[in-house]
Structure formats: structure tokens, C-alpha cells
Protein backbone atom coordinates (compact mmCIF):
# COMPACT_ATOMS: atom_id res chain seq x y z
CA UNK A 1 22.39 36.53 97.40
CA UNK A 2 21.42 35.89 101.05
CA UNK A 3 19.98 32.34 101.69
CA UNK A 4 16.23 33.76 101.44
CA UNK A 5 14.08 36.88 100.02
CA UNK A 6 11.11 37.37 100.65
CA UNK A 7 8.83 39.35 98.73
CA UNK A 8 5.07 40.01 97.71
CA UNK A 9 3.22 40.67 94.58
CA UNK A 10 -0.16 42.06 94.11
CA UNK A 11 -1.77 42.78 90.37
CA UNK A 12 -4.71 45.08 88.97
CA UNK A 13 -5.59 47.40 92.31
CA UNK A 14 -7.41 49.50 89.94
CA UNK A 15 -7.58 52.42 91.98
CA UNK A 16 -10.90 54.45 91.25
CA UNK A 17 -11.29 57.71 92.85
CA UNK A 18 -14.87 58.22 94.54
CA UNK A 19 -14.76 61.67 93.17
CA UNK A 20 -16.16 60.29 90.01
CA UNK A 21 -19.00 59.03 91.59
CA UNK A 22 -20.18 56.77 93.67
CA UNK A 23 -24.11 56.61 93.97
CA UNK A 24 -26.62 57.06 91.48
CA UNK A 25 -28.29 54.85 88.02
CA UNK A 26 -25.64 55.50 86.20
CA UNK A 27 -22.73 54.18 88.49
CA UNK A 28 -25.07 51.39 89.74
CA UNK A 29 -25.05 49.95 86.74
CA UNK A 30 -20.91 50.56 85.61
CA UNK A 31 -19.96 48.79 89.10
CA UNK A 32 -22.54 46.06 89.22
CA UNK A 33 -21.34 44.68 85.63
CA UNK A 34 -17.87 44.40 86.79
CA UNK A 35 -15.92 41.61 88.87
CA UNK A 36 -14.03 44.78 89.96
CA UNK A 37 -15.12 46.48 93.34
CA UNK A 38 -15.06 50.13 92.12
CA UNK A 39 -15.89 52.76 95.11
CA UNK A 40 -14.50 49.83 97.51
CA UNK A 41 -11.34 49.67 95.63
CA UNK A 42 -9.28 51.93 97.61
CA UNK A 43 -10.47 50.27 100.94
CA UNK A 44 -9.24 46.62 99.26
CA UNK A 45 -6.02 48.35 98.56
CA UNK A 46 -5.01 49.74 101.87
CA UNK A 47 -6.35 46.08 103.61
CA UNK A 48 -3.70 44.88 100.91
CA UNK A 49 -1.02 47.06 101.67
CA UNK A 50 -1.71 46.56 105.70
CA UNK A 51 -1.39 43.05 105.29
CA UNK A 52 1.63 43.19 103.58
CA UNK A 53 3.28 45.71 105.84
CA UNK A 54 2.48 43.34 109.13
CA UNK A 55 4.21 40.46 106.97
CA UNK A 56 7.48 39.22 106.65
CA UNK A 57 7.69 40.00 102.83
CA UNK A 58 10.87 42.46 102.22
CA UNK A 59 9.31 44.70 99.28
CA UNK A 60 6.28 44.50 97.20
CA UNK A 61 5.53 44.31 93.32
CA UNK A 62 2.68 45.20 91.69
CA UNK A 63 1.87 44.69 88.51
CA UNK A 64 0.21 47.16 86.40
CA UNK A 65 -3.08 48.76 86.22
CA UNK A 66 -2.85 50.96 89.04
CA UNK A 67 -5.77 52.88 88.45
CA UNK A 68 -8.94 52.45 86.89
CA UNK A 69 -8.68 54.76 83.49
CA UNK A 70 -6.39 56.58 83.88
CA UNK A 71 -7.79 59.30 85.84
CA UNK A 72 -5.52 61.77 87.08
CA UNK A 73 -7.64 61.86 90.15
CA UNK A 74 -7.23 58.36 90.52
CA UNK A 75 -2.96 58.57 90.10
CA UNK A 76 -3.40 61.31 92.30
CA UNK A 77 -5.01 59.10 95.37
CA UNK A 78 -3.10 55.81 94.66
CA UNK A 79 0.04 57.24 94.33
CA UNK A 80 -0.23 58.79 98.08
CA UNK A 81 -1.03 55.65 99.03
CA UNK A 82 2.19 54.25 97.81
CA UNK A 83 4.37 56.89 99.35
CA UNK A 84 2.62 55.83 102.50
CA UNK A 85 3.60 51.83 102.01
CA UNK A 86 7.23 53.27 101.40
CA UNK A 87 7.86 54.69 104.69
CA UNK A 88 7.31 51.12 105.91
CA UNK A 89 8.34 48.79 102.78
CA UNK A 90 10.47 49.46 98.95
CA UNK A 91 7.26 48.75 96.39
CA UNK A 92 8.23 48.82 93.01
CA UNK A 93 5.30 49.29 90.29
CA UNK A 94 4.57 49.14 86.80
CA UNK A 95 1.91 50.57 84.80
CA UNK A 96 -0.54 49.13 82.11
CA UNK A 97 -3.19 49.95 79.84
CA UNK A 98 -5.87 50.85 82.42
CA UNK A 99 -3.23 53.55 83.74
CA UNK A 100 -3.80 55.72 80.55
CA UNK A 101 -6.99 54.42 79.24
CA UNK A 102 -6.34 53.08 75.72
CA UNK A 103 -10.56 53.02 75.50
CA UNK A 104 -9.94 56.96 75.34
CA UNK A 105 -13.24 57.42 77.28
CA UNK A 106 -12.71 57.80 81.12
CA UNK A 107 -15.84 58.17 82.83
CA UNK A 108 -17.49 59.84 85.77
CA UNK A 109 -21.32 59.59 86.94
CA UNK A 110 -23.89 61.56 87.56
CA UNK A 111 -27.35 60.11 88.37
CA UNK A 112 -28.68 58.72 85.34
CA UNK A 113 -25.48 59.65 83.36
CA UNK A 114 -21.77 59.23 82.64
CA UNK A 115 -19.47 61.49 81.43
CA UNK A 116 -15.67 61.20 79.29
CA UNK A 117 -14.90 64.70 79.97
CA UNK A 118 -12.02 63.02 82.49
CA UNK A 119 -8.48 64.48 82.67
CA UNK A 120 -6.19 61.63 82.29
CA UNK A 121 -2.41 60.67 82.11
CA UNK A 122 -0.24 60.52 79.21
CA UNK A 123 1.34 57.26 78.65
CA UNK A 124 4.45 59.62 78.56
CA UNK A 125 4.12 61.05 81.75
CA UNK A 126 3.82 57.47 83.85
CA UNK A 127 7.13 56.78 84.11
CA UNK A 128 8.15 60.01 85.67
CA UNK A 129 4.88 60.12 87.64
CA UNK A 130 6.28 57.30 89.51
CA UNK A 131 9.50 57.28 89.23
CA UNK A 132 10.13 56.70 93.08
CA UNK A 133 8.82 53.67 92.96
CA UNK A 134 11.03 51.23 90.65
CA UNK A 135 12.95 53.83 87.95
CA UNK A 136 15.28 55.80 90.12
CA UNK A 137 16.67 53.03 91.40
CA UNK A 138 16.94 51.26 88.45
CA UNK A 139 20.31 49.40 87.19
CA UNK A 140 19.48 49.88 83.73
CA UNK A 141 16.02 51.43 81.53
CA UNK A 142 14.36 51.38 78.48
CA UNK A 143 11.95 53.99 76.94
CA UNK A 144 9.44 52.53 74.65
CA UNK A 145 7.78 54.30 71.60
CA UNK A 146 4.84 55.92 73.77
CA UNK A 147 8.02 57.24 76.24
CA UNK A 148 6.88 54.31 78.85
CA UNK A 149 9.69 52.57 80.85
CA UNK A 150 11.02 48.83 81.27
CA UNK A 151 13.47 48.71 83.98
CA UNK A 152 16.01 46.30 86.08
CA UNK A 153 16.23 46.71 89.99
CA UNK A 154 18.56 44.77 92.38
CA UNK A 155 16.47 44.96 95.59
CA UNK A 156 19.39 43.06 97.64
CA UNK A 157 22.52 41.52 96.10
CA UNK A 158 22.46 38.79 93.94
CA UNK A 159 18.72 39.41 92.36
CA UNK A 160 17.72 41.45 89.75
CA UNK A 161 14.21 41.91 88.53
CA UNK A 162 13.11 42.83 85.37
CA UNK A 163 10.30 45.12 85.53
CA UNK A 164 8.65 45.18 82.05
CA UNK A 165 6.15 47.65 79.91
CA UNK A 166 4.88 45.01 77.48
CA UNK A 167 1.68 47.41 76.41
CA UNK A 168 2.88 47.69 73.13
CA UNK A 169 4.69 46.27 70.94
CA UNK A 170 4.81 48.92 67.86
CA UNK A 171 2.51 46.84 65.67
CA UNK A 172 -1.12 47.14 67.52
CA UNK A 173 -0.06 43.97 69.98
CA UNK A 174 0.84 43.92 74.23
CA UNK A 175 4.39 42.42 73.78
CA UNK A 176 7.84 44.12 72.52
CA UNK A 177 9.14 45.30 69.38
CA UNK A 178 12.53 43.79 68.47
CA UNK A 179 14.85 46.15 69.97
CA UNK A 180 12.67 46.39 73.34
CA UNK A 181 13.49 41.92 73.54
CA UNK A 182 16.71 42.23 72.65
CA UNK A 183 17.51 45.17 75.11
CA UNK A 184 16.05 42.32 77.81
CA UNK A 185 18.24 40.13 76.57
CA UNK A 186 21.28 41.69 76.93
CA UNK A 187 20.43 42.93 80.57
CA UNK A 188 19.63 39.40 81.28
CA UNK A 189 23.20 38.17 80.18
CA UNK A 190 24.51 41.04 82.37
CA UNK A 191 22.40 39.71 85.02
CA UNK A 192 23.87 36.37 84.63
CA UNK A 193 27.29 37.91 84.72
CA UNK A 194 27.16 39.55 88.00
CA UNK A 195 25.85 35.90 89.51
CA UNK A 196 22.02 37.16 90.16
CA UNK A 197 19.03 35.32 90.12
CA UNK A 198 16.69 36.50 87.53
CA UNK A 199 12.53 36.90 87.36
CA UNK A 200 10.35 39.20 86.08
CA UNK A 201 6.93 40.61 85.72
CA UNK A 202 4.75 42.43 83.36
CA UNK A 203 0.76 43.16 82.98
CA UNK A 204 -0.29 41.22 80.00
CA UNK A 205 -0.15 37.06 80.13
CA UNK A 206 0.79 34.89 78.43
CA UNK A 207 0.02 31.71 78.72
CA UNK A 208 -3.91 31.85 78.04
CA UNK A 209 -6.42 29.93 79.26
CA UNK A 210 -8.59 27.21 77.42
CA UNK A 211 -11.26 30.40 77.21
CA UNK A 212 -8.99 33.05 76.92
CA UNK A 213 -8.45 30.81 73.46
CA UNK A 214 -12.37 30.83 72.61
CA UNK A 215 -12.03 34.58 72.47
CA UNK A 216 -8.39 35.29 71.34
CA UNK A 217 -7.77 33.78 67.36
CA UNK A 218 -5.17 31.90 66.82
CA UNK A 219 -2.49 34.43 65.56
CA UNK A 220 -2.38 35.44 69.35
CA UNK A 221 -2.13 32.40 70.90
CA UNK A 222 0.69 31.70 68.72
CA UNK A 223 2.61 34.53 69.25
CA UNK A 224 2.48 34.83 73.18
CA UNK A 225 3.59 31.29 73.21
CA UNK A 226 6.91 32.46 71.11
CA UNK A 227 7.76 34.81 73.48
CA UNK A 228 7.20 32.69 76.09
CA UNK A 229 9.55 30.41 74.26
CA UNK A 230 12.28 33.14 73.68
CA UNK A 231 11.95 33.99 77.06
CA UNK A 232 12.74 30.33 77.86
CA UNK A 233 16.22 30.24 75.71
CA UNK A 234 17.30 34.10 77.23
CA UNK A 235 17.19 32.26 80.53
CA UNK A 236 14.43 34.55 82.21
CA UNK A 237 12.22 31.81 83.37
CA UNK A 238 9.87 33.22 85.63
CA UNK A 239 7.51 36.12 84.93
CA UNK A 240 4.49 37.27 87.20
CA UNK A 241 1.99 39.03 84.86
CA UNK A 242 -1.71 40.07 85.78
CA UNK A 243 -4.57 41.54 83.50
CA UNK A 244 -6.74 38.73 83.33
CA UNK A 245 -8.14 38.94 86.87
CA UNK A 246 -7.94 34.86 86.95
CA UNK A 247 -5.15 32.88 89.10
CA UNK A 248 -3.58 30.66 87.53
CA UNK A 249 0.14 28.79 86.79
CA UNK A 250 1.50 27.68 83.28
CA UNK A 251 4.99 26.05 82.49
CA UNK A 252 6.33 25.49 79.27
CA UNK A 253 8.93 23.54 77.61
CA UNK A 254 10.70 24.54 74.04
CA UNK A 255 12.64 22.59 71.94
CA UNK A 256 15.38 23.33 73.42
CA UNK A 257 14.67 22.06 76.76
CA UNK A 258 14.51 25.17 78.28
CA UNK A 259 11.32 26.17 80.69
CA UNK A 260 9.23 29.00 81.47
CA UNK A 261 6.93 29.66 83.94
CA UNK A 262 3.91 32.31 84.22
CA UNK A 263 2.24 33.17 87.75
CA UNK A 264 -0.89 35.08 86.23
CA UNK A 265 -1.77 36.83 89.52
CA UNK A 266 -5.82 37.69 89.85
CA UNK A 267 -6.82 41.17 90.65
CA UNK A 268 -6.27 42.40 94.41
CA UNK A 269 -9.88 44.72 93.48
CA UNK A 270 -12.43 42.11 93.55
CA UNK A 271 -12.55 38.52 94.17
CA UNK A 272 -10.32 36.53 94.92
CA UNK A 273 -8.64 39.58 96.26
CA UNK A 274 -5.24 37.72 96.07
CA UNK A 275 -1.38 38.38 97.89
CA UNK A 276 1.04 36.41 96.47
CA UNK A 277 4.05 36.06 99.44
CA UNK A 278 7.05 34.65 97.71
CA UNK A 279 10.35 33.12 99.31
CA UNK A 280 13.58 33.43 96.14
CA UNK A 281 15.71 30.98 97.33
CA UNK A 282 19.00 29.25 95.54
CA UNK A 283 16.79 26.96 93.44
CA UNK A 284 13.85 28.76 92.44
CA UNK A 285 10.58 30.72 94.15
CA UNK A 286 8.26 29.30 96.11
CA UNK A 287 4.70 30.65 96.19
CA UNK A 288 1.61 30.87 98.39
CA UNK A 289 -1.44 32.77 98.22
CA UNK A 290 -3.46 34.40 100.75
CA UNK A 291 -6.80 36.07 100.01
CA UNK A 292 -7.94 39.30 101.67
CA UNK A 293 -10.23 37.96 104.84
CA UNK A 294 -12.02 41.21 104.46
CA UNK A 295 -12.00 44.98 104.55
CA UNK A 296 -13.74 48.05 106.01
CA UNK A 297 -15.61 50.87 103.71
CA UNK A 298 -16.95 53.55 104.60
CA UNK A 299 -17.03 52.28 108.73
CA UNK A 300 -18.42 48.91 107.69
CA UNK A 301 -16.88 45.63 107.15
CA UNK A 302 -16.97 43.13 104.50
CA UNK A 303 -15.76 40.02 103.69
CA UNK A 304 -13.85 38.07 101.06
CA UNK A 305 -17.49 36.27 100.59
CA UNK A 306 -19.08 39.61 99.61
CA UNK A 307 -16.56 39.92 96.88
CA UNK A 308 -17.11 36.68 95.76
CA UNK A 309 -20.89 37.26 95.65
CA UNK A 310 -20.03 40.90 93.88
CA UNK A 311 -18.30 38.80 91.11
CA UNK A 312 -21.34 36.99 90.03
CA UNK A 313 -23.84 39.63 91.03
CA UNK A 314 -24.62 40.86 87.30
CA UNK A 315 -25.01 37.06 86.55
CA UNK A 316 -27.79 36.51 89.04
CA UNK A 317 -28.94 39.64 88.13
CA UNK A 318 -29.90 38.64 84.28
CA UNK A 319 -31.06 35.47 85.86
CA UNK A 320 -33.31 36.70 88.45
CA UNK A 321 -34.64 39.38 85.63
CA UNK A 322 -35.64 36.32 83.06
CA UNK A 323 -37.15 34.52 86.25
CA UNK A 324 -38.96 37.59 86.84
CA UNK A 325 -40.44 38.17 82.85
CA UNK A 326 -38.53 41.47 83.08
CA UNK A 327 -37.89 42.12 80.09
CA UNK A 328 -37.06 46.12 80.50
CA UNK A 329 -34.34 44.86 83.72
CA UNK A 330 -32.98 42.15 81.13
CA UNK A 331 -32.17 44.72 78.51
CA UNK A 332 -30.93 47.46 80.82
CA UNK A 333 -28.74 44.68 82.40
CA UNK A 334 -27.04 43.78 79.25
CA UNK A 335 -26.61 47.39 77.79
CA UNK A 336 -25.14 48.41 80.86
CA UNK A 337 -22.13 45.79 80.21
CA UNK A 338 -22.00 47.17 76.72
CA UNK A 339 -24.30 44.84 74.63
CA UNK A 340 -26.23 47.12 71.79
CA UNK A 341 -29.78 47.85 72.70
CA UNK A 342 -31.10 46.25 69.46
CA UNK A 343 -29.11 43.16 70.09
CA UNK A 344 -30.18 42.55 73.33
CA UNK A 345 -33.88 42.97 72.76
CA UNK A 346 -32.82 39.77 70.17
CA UNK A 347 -31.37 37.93 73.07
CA UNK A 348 -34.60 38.68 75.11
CA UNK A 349 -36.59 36.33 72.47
CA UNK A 350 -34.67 33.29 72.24
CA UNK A 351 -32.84 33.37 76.00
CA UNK A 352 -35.21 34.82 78.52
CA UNK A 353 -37.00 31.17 78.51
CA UNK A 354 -33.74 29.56 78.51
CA UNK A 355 -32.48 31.50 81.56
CA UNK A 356 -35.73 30.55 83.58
CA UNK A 357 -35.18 26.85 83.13
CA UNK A 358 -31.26 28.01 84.25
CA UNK A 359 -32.89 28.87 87.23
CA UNK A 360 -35.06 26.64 88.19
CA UNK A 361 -33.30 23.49 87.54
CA UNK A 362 -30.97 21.07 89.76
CA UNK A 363 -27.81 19.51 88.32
CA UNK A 364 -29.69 15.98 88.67
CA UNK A 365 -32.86 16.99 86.07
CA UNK A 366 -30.39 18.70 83.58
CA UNK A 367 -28.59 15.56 83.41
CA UNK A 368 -32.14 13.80 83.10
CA UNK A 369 -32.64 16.11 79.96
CA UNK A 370 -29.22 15.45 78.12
CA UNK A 371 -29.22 12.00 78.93
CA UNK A 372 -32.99 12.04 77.31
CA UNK A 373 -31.97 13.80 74.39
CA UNK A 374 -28.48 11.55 74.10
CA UNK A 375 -30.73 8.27 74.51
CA UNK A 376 -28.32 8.22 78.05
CA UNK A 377 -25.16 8.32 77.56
CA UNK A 378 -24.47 11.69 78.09
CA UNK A 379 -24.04 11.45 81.60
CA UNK A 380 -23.96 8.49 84.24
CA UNK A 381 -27.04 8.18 86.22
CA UNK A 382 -25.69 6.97 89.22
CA UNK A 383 -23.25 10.39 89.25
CA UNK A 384 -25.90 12.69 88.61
CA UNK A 385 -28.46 11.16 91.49
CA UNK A 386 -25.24 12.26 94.17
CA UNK A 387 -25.49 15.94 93.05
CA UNK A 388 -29.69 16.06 93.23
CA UNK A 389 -29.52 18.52 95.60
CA UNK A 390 -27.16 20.83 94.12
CA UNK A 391 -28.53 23.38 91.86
CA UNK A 392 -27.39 24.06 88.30
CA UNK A 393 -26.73 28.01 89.22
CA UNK A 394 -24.98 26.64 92.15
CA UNK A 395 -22.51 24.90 89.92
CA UNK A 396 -22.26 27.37 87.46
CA UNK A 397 -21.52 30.20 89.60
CA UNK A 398 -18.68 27.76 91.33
CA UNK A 399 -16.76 27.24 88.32
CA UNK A 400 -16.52 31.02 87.69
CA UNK A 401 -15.19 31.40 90.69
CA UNK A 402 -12.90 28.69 90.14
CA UNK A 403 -11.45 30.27 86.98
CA UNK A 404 -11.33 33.69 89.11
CA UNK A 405 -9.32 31.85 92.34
CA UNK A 406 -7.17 29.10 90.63
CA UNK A 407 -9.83 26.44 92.36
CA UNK A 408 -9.52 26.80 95.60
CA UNK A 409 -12.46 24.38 95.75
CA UNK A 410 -11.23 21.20 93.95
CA UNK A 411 -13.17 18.30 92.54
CA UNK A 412 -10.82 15.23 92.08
CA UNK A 413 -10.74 13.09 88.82
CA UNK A 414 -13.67 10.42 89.36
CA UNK A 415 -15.83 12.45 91.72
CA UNK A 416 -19.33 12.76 90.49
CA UNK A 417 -19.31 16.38 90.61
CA UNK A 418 -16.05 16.14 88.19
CA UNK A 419 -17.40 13.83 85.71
CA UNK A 420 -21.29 15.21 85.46
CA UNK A 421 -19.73 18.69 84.84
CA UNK A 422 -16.59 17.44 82.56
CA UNK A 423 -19.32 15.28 80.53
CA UNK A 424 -21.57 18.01 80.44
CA UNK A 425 -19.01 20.69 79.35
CA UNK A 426 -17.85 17.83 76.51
CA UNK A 427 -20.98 17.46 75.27
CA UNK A 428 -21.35 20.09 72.40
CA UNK A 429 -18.15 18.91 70.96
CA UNK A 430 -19.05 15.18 71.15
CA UNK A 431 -22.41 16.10 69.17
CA UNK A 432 -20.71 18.40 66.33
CA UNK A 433 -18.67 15.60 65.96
CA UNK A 434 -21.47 12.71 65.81
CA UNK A 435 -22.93 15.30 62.80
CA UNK A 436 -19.98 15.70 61.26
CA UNK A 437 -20.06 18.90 61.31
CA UNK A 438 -16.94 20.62 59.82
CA UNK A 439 -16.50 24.33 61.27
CA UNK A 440 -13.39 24.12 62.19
CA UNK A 441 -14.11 27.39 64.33
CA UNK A 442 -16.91 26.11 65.96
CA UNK A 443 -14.85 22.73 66.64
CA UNK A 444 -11.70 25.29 68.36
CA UNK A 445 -14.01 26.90 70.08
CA UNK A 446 -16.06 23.55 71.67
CA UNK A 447 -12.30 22.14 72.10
CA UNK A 448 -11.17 24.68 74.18
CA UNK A 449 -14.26 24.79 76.66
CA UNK A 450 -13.75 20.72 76.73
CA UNK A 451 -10.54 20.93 77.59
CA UNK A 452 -11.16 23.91 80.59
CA UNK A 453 -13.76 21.83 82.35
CA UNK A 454 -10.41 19.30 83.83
CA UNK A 455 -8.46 22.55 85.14
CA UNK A 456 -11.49 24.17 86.53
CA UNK A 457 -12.32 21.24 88.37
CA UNK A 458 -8.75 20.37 89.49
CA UNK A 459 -6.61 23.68 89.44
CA UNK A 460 -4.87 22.24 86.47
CA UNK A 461 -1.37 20.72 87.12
CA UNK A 462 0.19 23.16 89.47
CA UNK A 463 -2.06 24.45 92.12
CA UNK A 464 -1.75 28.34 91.69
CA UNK A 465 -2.19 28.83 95.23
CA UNK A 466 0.76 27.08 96.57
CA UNK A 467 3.68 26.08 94.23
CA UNK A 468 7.55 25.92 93.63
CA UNK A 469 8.70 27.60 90.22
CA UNK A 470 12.18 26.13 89.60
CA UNK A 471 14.75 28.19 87.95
């Protein structure tokens, strides 16, 4: 291998064809309940690939969910695109859930309306759909159950990248069935063999994050940590996934002493908008992250800010509906991000109220409240009196961005805006346990968010958006 490569990865473009729609109720109220920029994701993509085309990086990666559901529209569109990055760079791709819409129910929109009746692909037919951009060049291949393809490519000498279809695994899970791992094992002692240096990527993560665990039990936590274990003691350390849409960096250790890392890249359609520019040198890869500046749709341009105020839009729009007794906006709102009608007419009862005091409060009078209904010592008085001008949607709407963009904004250990939203966030589990209460689901759950309030504060202990992954 030559002293340096240089590459890029990008993850989730999402690719949704405007042929589908792009005005009316209907698709109003699909894109505004979604981080992802929908009708503007095609414009975000060709920013992306311009960017990366004017940069030193040799070839790109991206990694999976290409389009949006699978359209064949939507293939159709992004994969001209890519045939236009190729005349400039190699881009090797591979495809993901999204790319033949597991929901089974595509959409387009009409006014008031959507509609499934949506050709898509096949999982079958992706791997020969784009084939010329990772498979034909491939050193070695696997076909999966559903006829999808894992492959190996050796961009320059000495490197060879595994390129991975972890969608299924034969038993309902993302992951691999046993003769899909062991296939990357042996292609990873080949690798080894021929003296290259070894990383991968695939769509799903891995290493989930203190929320991710809320919402995934504990059977799945468990078993994406084994293979991030196994993938440890094969000796492929390094793996770039995406799905999530959130930046972040794990390592783990096994018992064996052997590490792995996992760059979960955030999706390229919507805030943060990230490129991942990557140097593979003797020792390892070192990463840094640059964020779209901004775009142009449609003969207008936008910003990275206006995709950071798209990701919290539906947010401030269920806010702003409770602060405006709209009831009728509320419900529509939540329906339109697939909440039951019935159920959210419940929610309307018990959190419209709730979500006006949201709004109206600052950080300084919620702490006031806690500490009156914790006799004060929820949270220090003296921390809470620097933030009185902050307001409580303010900081709320910062840490989601934080968990979208790997905290870009950091609040050190001992800063008053750490330890009034760490105490805050620590609260529910201190309180369970001053009752004694013994749910031990509830108590996982109120762990979990306890423990994410540190690494959405801090970026956790390696800063996504500029680190060194050591072989």
C-alpha cells in the first residue's frame, strides 16, 4: 500500500424522486415529520458529490439507503447521478432496506392523499442494478438469501474493503446468517495473506446509543455487541455503518483483547448533512467531518442552518400547536408521523397543558420547579441562575441536534449548562429509586437516558467529528 489513501464516505442520501410529489397536504405533512429533506434530497446529493469531486479524496463509499423506498423512479434518478460522479471519481455503493422498501408501502402524493401503488425494486435485482459501482470489480462475492450481494474491492494495492449486505440475517434480524460471517472471515484471512489493510462498512449499526437502548430490548443489544466482538477476533476492526441518521464513534474491547471500532455516519439528506474524508495510513484511519455549508433547490439557496431548523420543525410544530389550543393541528401533527388518531386525541388531554408550560418556560424556572418539588437538591441554584436566559426549548432542541451531529456544540464536565441538564436528565431515575420502585424496565429505560445526557453534552469519548481509529 502507498504511504496514504484517501477516501470519503457518505451514508443514507435517500434519493426521492420529485415525481412522487412534491406540493400539496398530503406531502406537507410526510416531509415535515421527517429529519430527512425529501424534494431537496437530490439537490443535497449533488452539493455532496460536488464537494467530494473538488476534494482530494480518491473514491467514495456510501453506505446504503440510496433511495427513499425503493422507488424505481428514485433508482432510476440516483443511479444517473452516480454514473455522473464516476466519470470524475470510482464510488462504490451498497444498498439497504430503504432501497427495496421492507414497509411494502411506497408512497406518492396527491393533494390531500398518498398512494402505495409505487413500482419498486426487488431486493434481487439491486445487486445487478448497480453492479458498476462496487460488484464488477469485486475480488470476491457473496449472494445472500434475498439474491443481495456482500463484496471485497481492492481500490489500490494493499487495501481491501469489505462491502457488506447485513439486511438480513435469515432469522427476521439486520446481521448475517452463519455461512454469510464465516464467508467474511475467510476473505478476511485472505486479505491478511496478500498484506492488505482491512475495513469495512455496512448500513445497520452496531454499537447503539444510550436511546437506541430505550427502544431496542435487550436481546438486540446483546447480539450486535457479539458481532461486534467476532468482528474484533476475525481482525476486521473498523466498520463504517449508517441507518441511524446520528454521528457518532464506539470502540470496543473483547476478552480477548482485541478492538473494534464503529464510525456510525449521519445521513448526508438532512441535518447534519455529513462527509466523512478519511486518510488509511500504515497504522490506522484518520477521520474528519465536514458538513454541507449549503445547497441550491430549485434556483434558491439554503443553508446547513435550514436543515438543522428542518430537523426539529415537526417538534416546534406540536409545540407551537399546544401553545396555540389547537387541538385539530395537534392531532393532525401526530397522525401524520404515524400515531393512531384515537391515541393521539388521548395525548391531547394529558400533554397539550404540559407542552404549553414546555414553551413558555426558561431553563432557570424549570429548575425552580424540580428543585421545589425535590425540597432543592435537584439542581444547584447557583448553576441554574447562569442559564436564566436560555430557554427550555432552546436546550431541548440543542441536544437533538447534538445526538444528530456527534456534538459539535460541547458542554464540558462542570459547566452549568452540563450539570443543570445531566441533573435534570438523572432525575427520574434518582426518584424511582428514592420509591423503591422495582420495574426493572422502567429502571433500563431511566438508566439509559441518565447515562446519554454525559455523551450528548460532551461527544462521548471520541469526538465523531475528528478522530484516529487504530488498526
Amino acid at each position: 500500500m502507498k504511504n496514504e489513501v484517501k477516501f470519503a464516505i457518505i451514508a443514507d442520501p435517500h434519493y426521492y424522486s420529485e415525481k412522487l410529489g412534491n406540493s400539496g397536504f398530503a406531502y406537507t405533512m410526510r416531509a415535515n415529520s421527517d429529519q430527512k429533506m425529501l424534494a431537496h434530497s437530490r439537490a443535497l446529493i449533488i452539493a455532496a458529490f460536488e464537494e467530494i469531486k473538488n476534494s482530494d479524496a480518491e473514491f467514495l463509499l456510501i453506505a446504503g439507503d440510496l433511495t427513499n423506498e425503493g422507488e424505481r423512479v428514485s433508482h432510476e434518478e440516483m443511479r444517473h447521478l452516480l454514473y455522473d460522479f464516476q466519470k470524475t471519481k470510482p464510488v462504490y455503493v451498497i444498498t439497504a432496506t430503504h432501497d427495496w422498501c421492507s414497509s411494502g408501502k411506497p408512497k406518492r402524493f396527491e393533494g390531500n392523499r398518498f398512494y402505495t401503488d409505487v413500482e419498486t425494486l426487488k431486493p434481487g435485482e439491486l445487486r445487478d442494478y448497480y453492479k458498476d459501482f462496487g460488484p464488477t470489480e469485486a475480488v470476491a462475492e457473496f449472494f445472500t438469501h434475498q439474491n443481495k450481494s456482500s463484496y471485497v474491492i481492492r481500490p489500490t494495492d494493499g487495501v481491501s474493503i469489505f462491502c457488506l449486505d447485513d439486511d438480513q440475517d435469515g432469522k427476521g434480524n439486520s446481521g448475517y446468517s452463519e455461512e454469510h460471517f464465516n464467508w467474511i472471515k475467510q476473505e478476511v484471512e485472505k486479505a491478511k495473506e496478500r498484506g492488505d489493510k482491512i475495513f469495512g462498512m455496512q448500513h445497520h449499526h452496531l454499537f447503539l446509543t444510550e436511546f437506541d437502548r430505550v427502544i431496542n430490548g435487550k436481546g438486540s443489544v446483546e447480539r450486535k455487541e457479539k458481532l461486534c466482538r467476532d468482528f474484533a477476533d476475525i481482525g476486521l476492526s473498523i466498520m463504517f455503518t449508517g441507518h441511524s441518521h446520528m454521528h457518532h464513534i464506539r470502540r470496543i474491547e473483547n476478552e480477548n483483547g482485541n478492538h473494534f471500532y464503529e464510525f456510525n455516519v449521519a445521513s448526508v439528506c438532512g441535518y447534519p448533512a455529513p462527509i466523512v474524508y478519511c486518510t488509511l495510513t500504515e497504522d490506522g484511519i484518520d477521520t474528519k467531518t465536514e458538513h454541507l455549508k449549503g445547497y441550491i433547490y430549485n434556483g434558491k439557496e439554503y443553508t446547513n442552518d435550514h436543515l438543522k431548523a428542518h430537523a426539529t420543525f415537526l417538534f416546534e410544530n406540536v409545540l407551537n400547536s399546544a401553545k396555540k389550543n389547537s387541538k385539530i393541528e395537534f392531532i393532525t401533527l401526530l397522525t401524520a408521523i404515524g400515531v393512531p388518531g384515537k391515541k393521539a386525541k388521548k395525548l391531547w388531554l394529558f400533554a397539550g397543558d404540559i407542552l404549553k408550560l414546555i414553551n413558555s418556560l426558561s431553563v432557570y424556572q424549570t429548575a425552580k420547579i424540580f428543585n421545589f418539588l425535590t425540597f432543592g437538591k435537584a439542581i444547584n441554584k447557583a448553576d441554574a441562575k447562569q442559564l436564566k436566559d436560555v430557554q427550555l426549548t432552546d436546550m431541548i432542541f440543542s441536544a437533538f441536534h447534538s445526538i444528530l451531529d456527534g456534538s459539535i456544540k460541547k458542554h464540558p464536565v462542570g459547566t452549568p449548562y452540563y450539570n443543570v441538564f445531566t441533573r435534570a436528565l438523572s432525575l427520574p431515575l434518582n426518584i424511582v429509586t428514592k420509591l423503591r420502585i422495582k420495574n426493572k424496565s422502567i429502571i433500563r429505560i431511566l438508566t439509559h437516558i441518565e447515562k446519554a445526557s454525559h455523551e450528548i453534552m460532551t461527544g462521548g469519548d471520541i469526538d465523531a467529528n475528528e478522530a484516529n481509529l487504530f488498526f
